[in-house]
C-alpha atoms as a PDB file:
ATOM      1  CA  UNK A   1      -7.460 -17.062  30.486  1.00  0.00           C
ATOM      2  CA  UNK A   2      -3.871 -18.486  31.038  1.00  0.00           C
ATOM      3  CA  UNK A   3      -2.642 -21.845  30.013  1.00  0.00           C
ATOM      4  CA  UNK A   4      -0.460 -23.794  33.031  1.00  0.00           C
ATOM      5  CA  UNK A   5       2.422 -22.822  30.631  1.00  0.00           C
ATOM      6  CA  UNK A   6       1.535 -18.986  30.870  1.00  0.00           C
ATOM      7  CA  UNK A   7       2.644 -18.495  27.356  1.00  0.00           C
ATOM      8  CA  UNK A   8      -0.721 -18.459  25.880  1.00  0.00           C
ATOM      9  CA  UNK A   9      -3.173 -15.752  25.838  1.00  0.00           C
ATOM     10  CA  UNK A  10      -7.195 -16.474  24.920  1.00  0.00           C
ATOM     11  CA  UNK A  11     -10.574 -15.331  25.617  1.00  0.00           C
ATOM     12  CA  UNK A  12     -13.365 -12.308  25.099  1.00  0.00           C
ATOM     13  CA  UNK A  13     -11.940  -8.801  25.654  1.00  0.00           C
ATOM     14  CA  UNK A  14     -14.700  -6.772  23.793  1.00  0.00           C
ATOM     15  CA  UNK A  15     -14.824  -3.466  24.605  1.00  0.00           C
ATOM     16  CA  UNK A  16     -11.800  -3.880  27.272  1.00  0.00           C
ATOM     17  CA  UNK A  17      -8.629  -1.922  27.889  1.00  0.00           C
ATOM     18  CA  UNK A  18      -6.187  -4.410  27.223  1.00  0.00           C
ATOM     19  CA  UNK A  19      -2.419  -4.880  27.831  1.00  0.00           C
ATOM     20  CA  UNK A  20      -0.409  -8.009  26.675  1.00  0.00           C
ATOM     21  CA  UNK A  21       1.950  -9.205  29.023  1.00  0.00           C
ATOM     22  CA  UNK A  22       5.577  -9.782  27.808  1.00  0.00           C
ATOM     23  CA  UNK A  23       5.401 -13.247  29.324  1.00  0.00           C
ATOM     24  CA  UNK A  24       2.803 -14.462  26.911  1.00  0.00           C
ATOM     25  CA  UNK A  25       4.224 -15.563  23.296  1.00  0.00           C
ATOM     26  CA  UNK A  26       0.961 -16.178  21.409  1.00  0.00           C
ATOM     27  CA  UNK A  27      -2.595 -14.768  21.666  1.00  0.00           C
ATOM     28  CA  UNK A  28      -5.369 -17.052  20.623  1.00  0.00           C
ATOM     29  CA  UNK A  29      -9.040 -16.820  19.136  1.00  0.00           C
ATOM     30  CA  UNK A  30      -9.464 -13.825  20.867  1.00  0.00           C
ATOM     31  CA  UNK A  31     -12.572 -11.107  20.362  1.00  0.00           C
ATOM     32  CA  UNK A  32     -11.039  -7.518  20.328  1.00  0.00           C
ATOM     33  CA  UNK A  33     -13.729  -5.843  18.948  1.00  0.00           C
ATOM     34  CA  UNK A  34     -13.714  -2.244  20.266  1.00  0.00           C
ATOM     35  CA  UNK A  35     -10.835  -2.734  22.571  1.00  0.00           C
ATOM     36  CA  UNK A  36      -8.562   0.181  23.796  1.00  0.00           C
ATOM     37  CA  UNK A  37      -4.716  -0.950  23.497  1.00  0.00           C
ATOM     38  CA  UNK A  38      -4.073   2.745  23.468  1.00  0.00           C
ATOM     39  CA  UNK A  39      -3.423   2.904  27.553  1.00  0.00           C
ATOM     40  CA  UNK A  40      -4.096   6.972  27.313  1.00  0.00           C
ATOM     41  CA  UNK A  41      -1.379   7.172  24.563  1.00  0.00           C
ATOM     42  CA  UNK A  42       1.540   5.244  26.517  1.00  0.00           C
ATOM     43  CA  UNK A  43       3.871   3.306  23.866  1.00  0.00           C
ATOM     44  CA  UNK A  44       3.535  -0.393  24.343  1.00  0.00           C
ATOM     45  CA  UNK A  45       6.160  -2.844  22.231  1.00  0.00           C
ATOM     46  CA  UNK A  46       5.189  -6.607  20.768  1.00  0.00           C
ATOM     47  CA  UNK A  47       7.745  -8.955  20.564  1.00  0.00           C
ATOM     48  CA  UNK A  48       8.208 -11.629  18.305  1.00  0.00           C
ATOM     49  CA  UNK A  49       4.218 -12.511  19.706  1.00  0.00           C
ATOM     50  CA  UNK A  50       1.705 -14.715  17.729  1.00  0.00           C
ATOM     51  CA  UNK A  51      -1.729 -13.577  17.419  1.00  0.00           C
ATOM     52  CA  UNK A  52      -4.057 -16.092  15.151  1.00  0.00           C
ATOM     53  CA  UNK A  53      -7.466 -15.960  14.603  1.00  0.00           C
ATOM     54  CA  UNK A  54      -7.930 -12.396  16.606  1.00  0.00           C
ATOM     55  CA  UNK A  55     -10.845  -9.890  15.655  1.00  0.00           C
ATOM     56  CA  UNK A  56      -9.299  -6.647  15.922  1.00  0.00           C
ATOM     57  CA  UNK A  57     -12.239  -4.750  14.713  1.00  0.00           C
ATOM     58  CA  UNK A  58     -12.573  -1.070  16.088  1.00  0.00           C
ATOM     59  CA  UNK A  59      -9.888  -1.705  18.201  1.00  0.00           C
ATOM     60  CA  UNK A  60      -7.696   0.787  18.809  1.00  0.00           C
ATOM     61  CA  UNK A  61      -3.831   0.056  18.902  1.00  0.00           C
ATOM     62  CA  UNK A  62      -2.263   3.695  18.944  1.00  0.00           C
ATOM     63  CA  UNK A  63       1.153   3.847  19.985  1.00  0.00           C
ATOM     64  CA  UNK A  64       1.678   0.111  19.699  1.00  0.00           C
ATOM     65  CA  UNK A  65       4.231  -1.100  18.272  1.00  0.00           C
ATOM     66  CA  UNK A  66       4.910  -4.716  16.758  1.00  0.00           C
ATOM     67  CA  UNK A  67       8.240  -6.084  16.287  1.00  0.00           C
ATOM     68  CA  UNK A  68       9.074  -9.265  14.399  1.00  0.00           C
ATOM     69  CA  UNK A  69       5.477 -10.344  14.893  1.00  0.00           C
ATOM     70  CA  UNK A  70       2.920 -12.722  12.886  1.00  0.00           C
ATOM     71  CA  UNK A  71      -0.641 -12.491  12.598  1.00  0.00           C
ATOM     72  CA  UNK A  72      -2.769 -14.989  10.984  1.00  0.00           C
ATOM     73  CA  UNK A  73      -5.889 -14.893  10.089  1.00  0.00           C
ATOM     74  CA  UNK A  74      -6.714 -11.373  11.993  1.00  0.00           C
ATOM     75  CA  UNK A  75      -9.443  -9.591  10.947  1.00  0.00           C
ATOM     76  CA  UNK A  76      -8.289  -5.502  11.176  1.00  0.00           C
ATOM     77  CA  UNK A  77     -11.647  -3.855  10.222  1.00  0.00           C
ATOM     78  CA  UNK A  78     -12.727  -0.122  10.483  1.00  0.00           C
ATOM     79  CA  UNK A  79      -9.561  -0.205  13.471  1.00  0.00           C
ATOM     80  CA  UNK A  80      -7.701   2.596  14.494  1.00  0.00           C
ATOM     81  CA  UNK A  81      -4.281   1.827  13.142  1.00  0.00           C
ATOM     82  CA  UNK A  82      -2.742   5.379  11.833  1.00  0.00           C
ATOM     83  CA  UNK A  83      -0.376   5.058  14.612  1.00  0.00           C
ATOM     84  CA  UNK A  84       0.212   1.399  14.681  1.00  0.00           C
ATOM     85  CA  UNK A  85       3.785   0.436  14.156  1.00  0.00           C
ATOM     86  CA  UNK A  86       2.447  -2.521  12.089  1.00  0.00           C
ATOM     87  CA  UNK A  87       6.382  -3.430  11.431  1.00  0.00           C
ATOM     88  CA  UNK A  88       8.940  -1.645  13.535  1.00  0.00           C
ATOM     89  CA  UNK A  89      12.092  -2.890  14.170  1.00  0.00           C
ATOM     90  CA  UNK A  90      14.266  -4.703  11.716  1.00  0.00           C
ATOM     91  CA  UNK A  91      12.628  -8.158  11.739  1.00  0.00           C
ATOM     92  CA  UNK A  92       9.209  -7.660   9.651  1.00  0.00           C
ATOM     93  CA  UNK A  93       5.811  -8.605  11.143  1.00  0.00           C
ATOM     94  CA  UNK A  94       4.337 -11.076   9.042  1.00  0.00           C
ATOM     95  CA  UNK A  95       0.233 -10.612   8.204  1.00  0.00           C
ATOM     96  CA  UNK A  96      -1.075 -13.841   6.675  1.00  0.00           C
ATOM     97  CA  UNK A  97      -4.514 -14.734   5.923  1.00  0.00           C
ATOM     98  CA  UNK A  98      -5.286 -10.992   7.120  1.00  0.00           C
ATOM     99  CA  UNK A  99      -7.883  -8.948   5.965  1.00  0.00           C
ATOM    100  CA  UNK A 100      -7.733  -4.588   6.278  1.00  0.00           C
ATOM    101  CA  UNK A 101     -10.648  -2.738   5.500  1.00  0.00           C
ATOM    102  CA  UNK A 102     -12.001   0.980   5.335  1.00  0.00           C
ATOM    103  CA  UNK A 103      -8.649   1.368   7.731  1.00  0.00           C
ATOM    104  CA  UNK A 104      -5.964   4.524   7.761  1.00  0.00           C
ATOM    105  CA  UNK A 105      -2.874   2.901   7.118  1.00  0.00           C
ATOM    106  CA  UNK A 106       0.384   5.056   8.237  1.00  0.00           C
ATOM    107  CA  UNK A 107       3.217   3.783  10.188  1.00  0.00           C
ATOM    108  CA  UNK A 108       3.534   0.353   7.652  1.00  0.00           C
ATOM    109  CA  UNK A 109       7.698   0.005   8.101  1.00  0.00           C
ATOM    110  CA  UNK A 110       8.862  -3.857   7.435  1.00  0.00           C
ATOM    111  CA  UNK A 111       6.022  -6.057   7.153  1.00  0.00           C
ATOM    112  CA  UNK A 112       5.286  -9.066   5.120  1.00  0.00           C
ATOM    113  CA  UNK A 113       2.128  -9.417   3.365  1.00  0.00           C
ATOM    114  CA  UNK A 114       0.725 -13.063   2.677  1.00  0.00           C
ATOM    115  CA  UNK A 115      -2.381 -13.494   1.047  1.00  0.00           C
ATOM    116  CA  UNK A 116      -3.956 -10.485   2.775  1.00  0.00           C
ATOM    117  CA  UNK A 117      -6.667  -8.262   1.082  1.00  0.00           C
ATOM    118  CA  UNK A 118      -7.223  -4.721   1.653  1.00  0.00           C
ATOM    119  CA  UNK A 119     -10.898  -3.399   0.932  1.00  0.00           C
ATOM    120  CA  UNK A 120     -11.571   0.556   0.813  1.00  0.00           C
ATOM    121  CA  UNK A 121      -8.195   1.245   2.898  1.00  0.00           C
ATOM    122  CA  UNK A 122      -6.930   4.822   3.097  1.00  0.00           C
ATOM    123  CA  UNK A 123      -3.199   4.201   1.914  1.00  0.00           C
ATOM    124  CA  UNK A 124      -2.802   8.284   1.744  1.00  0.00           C
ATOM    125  CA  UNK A 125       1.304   8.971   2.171  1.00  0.00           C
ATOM    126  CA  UNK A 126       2.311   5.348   3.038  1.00  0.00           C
ATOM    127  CA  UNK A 127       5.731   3.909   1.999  1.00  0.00           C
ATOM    128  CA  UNK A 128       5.999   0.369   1.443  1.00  0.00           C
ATOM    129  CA  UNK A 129       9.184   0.486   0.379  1.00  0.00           C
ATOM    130  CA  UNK A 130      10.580  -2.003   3.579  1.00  0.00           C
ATOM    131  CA  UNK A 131       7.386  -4.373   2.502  1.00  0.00           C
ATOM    132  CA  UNK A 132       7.308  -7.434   0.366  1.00  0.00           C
ATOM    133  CA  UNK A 133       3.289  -8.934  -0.778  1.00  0.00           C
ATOM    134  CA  UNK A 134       3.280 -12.256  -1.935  1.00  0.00           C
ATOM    135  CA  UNK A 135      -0.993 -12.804  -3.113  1.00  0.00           C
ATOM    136  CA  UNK A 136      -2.376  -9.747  -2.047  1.00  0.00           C
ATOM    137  CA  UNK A 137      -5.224  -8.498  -3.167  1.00  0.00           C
ATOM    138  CA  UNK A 138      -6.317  -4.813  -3.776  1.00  0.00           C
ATOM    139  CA  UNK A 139      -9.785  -3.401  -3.574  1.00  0.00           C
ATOM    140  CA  UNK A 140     -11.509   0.213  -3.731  1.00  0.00           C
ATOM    141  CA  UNK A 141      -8.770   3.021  -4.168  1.00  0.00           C
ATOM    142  CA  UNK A 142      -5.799   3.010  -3.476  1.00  0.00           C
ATOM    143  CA  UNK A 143      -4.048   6.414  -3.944  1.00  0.00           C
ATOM    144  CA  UNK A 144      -0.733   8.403  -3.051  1.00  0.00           C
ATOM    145  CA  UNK A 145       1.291   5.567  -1.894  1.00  0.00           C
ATOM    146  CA  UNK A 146       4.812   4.356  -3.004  1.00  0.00           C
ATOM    147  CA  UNK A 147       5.922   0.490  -3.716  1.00  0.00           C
ATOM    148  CA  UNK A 148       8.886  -1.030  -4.121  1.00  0.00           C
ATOM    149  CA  UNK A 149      11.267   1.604  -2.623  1.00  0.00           C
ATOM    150  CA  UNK A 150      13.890   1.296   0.195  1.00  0.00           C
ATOM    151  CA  UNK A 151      16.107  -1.909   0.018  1.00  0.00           C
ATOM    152  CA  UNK A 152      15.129  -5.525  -0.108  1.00  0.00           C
ATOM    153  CA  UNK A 153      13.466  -7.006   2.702  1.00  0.00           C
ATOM    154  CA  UNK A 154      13.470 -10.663   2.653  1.00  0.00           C
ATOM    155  CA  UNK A 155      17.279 -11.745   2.435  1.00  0.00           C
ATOM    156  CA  UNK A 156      18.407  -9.197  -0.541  1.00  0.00           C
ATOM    157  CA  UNK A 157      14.763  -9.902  -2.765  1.00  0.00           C
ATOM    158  CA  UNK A 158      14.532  -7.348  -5.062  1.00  0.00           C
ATOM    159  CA  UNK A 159      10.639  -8.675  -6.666  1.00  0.00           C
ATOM    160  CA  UNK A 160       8.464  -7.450  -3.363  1.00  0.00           C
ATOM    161  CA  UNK A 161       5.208  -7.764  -5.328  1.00  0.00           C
ATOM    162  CA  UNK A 162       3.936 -11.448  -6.437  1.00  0.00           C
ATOM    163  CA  UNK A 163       0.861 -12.323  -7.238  1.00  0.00           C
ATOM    164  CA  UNK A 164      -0.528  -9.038  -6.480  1.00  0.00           C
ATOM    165  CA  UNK A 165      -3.919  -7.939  -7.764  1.00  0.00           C
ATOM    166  CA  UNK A 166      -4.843  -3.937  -8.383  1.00  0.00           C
ATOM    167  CA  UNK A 167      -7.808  -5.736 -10.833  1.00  0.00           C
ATOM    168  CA  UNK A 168     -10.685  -4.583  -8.237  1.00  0.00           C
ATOM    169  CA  UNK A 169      -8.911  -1.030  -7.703  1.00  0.00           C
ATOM    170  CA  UNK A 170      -8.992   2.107  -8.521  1.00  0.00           C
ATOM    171  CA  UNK A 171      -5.130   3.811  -8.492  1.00  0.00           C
ATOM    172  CA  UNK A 172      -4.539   7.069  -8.314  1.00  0.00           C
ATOM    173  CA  UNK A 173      -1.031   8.697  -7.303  1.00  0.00           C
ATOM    174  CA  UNK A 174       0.724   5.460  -6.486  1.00  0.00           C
ATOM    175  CA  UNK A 175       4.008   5.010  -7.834  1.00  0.00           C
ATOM    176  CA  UNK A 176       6.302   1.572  -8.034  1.00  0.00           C
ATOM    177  CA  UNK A 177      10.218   2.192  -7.308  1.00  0.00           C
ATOM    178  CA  UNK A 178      13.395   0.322  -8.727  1.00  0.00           C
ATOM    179  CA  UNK A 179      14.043  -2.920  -7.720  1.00  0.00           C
ATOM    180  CA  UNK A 180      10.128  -3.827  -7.726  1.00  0.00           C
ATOM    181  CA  UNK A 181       9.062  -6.815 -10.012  1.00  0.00           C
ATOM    182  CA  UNK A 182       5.719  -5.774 -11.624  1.00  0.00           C
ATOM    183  CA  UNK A 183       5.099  -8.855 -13.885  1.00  0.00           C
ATOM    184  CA  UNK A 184       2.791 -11.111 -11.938  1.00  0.00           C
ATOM    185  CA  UNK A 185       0.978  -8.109 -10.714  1.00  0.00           C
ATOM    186  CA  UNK A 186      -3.077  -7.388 -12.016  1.00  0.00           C
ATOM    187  CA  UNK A 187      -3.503  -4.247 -13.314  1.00  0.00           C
ATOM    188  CA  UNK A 188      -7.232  -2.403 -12.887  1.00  0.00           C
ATOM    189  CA  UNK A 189     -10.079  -4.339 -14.751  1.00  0.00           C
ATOM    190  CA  UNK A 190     -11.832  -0.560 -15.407  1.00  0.00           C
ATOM    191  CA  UNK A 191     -10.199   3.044 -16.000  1.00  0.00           C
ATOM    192  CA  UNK A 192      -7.481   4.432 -18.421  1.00  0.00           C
ATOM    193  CA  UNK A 193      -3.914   3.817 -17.308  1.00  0.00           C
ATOM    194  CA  UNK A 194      -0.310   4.989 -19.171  1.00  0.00           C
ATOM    195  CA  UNK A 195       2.467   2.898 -17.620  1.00  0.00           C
ATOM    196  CA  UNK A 196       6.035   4.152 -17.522  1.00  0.00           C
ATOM    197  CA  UNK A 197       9.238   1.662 -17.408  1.00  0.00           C
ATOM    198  CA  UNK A 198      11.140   4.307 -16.852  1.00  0.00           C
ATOM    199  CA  UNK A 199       9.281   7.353 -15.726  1.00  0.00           C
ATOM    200  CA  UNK A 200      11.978  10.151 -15.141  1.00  0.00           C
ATOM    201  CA  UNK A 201      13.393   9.979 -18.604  1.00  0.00           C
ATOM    202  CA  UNK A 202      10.110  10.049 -20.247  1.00  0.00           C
ATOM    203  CA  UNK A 203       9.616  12.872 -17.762  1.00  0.00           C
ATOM    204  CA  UNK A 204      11.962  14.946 -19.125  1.00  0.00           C
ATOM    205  CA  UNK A 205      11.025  13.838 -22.528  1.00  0.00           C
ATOM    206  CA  UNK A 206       7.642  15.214 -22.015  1.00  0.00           C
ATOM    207  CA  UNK A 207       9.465  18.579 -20.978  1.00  0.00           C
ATOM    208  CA  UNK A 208      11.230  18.815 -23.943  1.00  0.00           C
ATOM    209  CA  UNK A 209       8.072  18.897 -25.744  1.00  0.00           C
ATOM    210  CA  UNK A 210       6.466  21.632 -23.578  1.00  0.00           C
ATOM    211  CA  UNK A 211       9.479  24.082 -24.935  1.00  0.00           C
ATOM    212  CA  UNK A 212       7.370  24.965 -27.621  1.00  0.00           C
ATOM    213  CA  UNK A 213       3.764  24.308 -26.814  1.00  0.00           C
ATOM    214  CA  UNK A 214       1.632  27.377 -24.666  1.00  0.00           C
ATOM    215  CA  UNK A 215      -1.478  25.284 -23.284  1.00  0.00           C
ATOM    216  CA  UNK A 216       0.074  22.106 -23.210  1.00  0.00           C
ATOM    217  CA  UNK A 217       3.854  23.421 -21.654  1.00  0.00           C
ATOM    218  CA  UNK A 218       2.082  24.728 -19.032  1.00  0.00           C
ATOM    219  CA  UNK A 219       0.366  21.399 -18.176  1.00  0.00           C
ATOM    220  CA  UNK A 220       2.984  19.128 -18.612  1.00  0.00           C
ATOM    221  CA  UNK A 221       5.052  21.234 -16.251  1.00  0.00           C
ATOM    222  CA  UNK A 222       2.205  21.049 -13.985  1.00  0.00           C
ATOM    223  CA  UNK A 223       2.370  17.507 -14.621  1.00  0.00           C
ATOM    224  CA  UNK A 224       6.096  17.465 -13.877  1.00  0.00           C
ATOM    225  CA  UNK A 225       5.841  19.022 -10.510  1.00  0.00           C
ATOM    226  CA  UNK A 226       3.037  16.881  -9.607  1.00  0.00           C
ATOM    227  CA  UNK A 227       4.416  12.925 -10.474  1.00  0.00           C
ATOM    228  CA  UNK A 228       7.729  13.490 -10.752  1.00  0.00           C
ATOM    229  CA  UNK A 229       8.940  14.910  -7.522  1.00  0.00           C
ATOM    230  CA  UNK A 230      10.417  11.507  -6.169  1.00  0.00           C
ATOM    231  CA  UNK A 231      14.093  10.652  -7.434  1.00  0.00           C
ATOM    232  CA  UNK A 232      13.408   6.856  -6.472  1.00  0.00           C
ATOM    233  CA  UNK A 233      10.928   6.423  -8.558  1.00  0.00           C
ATOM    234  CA  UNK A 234      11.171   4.052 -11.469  1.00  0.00           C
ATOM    235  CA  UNK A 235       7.820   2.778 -12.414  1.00  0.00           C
ATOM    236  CA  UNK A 236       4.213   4.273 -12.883  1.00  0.00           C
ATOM    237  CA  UNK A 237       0.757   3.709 -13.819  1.00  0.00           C
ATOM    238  CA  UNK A 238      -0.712   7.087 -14.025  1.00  0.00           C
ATOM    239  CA  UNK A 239      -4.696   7.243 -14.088  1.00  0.00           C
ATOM    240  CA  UNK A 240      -5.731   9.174 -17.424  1.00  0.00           C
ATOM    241  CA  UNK A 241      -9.221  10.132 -16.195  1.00  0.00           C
ATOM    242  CA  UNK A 242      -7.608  11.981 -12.959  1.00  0.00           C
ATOM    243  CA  UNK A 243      -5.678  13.793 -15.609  1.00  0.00           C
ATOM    244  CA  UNK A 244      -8.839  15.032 -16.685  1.00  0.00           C
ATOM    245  CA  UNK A 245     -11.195  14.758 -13.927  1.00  0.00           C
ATOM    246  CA  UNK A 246      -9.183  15.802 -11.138  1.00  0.00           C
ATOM    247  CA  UNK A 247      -6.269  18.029 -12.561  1.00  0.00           C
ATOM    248  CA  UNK A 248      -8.721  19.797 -15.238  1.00  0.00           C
ATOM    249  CA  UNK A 249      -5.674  18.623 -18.502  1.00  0.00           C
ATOM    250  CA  UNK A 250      -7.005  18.689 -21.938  1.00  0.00           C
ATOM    251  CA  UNK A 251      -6.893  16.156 -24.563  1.00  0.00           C
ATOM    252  CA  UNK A 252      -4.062  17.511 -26.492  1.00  0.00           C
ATOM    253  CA  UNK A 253      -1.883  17.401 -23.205  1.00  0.00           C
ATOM    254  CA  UNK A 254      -3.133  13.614 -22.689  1.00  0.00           C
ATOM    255  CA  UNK A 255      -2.716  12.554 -26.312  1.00  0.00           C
ATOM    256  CA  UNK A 256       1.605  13.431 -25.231  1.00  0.00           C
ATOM    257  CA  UNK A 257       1.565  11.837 -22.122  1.00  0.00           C
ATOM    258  CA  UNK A 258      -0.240   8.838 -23.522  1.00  0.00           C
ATOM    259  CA  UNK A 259       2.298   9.136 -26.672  1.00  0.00           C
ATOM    260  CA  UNK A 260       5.325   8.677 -24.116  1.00  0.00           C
ATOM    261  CA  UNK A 261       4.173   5.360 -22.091  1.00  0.00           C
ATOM    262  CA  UNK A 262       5.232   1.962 -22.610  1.00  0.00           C
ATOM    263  CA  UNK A 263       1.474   1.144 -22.880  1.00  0.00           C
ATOM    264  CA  UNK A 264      -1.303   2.511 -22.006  1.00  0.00           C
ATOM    265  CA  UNK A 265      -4.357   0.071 -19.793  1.00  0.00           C
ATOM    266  CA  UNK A 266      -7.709   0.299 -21.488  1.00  0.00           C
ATOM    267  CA  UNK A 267     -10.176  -1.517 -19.117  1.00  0.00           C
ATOM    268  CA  UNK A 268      -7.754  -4.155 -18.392  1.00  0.00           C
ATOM    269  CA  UNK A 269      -6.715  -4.191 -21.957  1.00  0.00           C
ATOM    270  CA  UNK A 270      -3.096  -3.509 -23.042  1.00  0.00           C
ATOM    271  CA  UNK A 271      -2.717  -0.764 -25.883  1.00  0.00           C
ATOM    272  CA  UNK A 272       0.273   0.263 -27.205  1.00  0.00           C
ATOM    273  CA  UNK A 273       1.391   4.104 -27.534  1.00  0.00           C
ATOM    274  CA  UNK A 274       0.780   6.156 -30.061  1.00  0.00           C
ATOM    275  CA  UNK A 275      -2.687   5.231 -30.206  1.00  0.00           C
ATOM    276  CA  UNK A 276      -3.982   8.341 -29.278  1.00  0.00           C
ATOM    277  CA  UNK A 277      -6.913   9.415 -26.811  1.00  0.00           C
ATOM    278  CA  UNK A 278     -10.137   9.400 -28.926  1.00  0.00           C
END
């Protein structure tokens, strides 16, 4: 349905293949559940558009791409968006209000994030290094994904992380570059976290200690190769129990890695190094 004006776009378009006309600046209250934006894999382009209040769950927008857009209050749930261009372009899309859940997040490039949560969202590869988050919250795991690297999005603002809460999350893999403020952020309520200030340097540090150890050499090299591959990298909270778990390490190689943190996060509980991995 059309408003006199024709800049307005509303109404029910469940199931639909759907294509947004360039003349049309906002999109209202609509229902997108299940709708095909795809168009057989044809790029389509948003332009400085307005969606609010639009259920885009199990739609699929492949090959679209948004630039300078804003979406409030947008519900993105279980929808195909690996090969959304959430923010291409220079201007960022802005996502207020929005909620993502148990969606495959790829193509991310300069968005701002405004009291959005995420809930069980596959963040596997993604750089939000062009993205600032002003109270965002985290849930379910979030793994292999990189804040906080790439330059400042929001007229030369180097803290891209405010009010952000991991508290409800599970990290695993995810590493925080320079330039990233990390003080207002929640760290996980449950698990065993070392965080690193300055992760390269204690990197090497942790190398110089493997010169003489058999077992333990071997794993922190291992470790090495695995966390450290990324020059940009500044900050990280690396999960202890994946250590273990996942990677197979042994105590005594823990104990060092724990021994070279700033702190280590016990349950949400801040313990300083040196303590030692009973």
């Amino acid at each position: 349905m059309k408003s006199d004006c024709q800049k307005i776009w509303m109404g029910d378009f469940e199931g639909k293949e759907v294509k947004i006309g360039r003349s049309f600046d906002a999109v209202m209250v609509c229902q997108f559940r299940g709708a095909d934006f795809s168009r057989g894999g044809r790029s389509e382009r948003w332009r400085n558009k307005t969606f609010s209040e639009c259920d885009f769950t199990e739609a699929d927008l492949t090959e679209v791409h948004a630039y300078g857009c804003r979406f409030e209050w947008c519900d993105f749930v279980r929808t195909r968006l690996a090969e959304f261009g959430m923010g291409s372009g220079r201007k960022p899309s802005v996502y207020e209000h929005c909620l993502f859940q148990e969606v495959k997040l790829r193509e991310v490039g300069r968005c701002t994030f405004i009291d959005c949560r995420f809930v069980n969202c596959d963040f596997e590869g993604v750089d939000f290094g062009w993205s600032y988050f002003r109270d965002v919250v985290f849930m379910g795991e979030v793994a292999n994904c990189v804040f906080g690297v790439g330059e400042a999005t929001r007229g030369g603002e180097s803290d891209r992380m405010e009010g952000v809460s991991f508290e409800e999350a599970v990290l695993r893999g995810v590493r925080f570059g320079g330039g990233v403020g990390l003080d207002g952020v929640g760290w996980p309520k449950r698990g065993v976290y070392a965080y690193f200030s300055d992760f390269r340097t204690r990197c090497d540090s942790l190398i110089g200690q493997a010169e003489s150890r058999s077992v333990e050499g071997e794993e922190l090299k291992r470790f090495w190769e695995i966390f450290a591959r990324d020059e940009r990298q500044r900050t990280y909270l690396i999960n202890l129990e994946e250590l273990s778990d996942s990677l197979g390490f042994q105590e005594r190689t823990i104990r060092l890695i724990w021994d070279c943190a700033d702190w280590v996060l016990l349950d949400g509980e801040k313990l300083p190094a040196m303590a030692g991995v009973e």
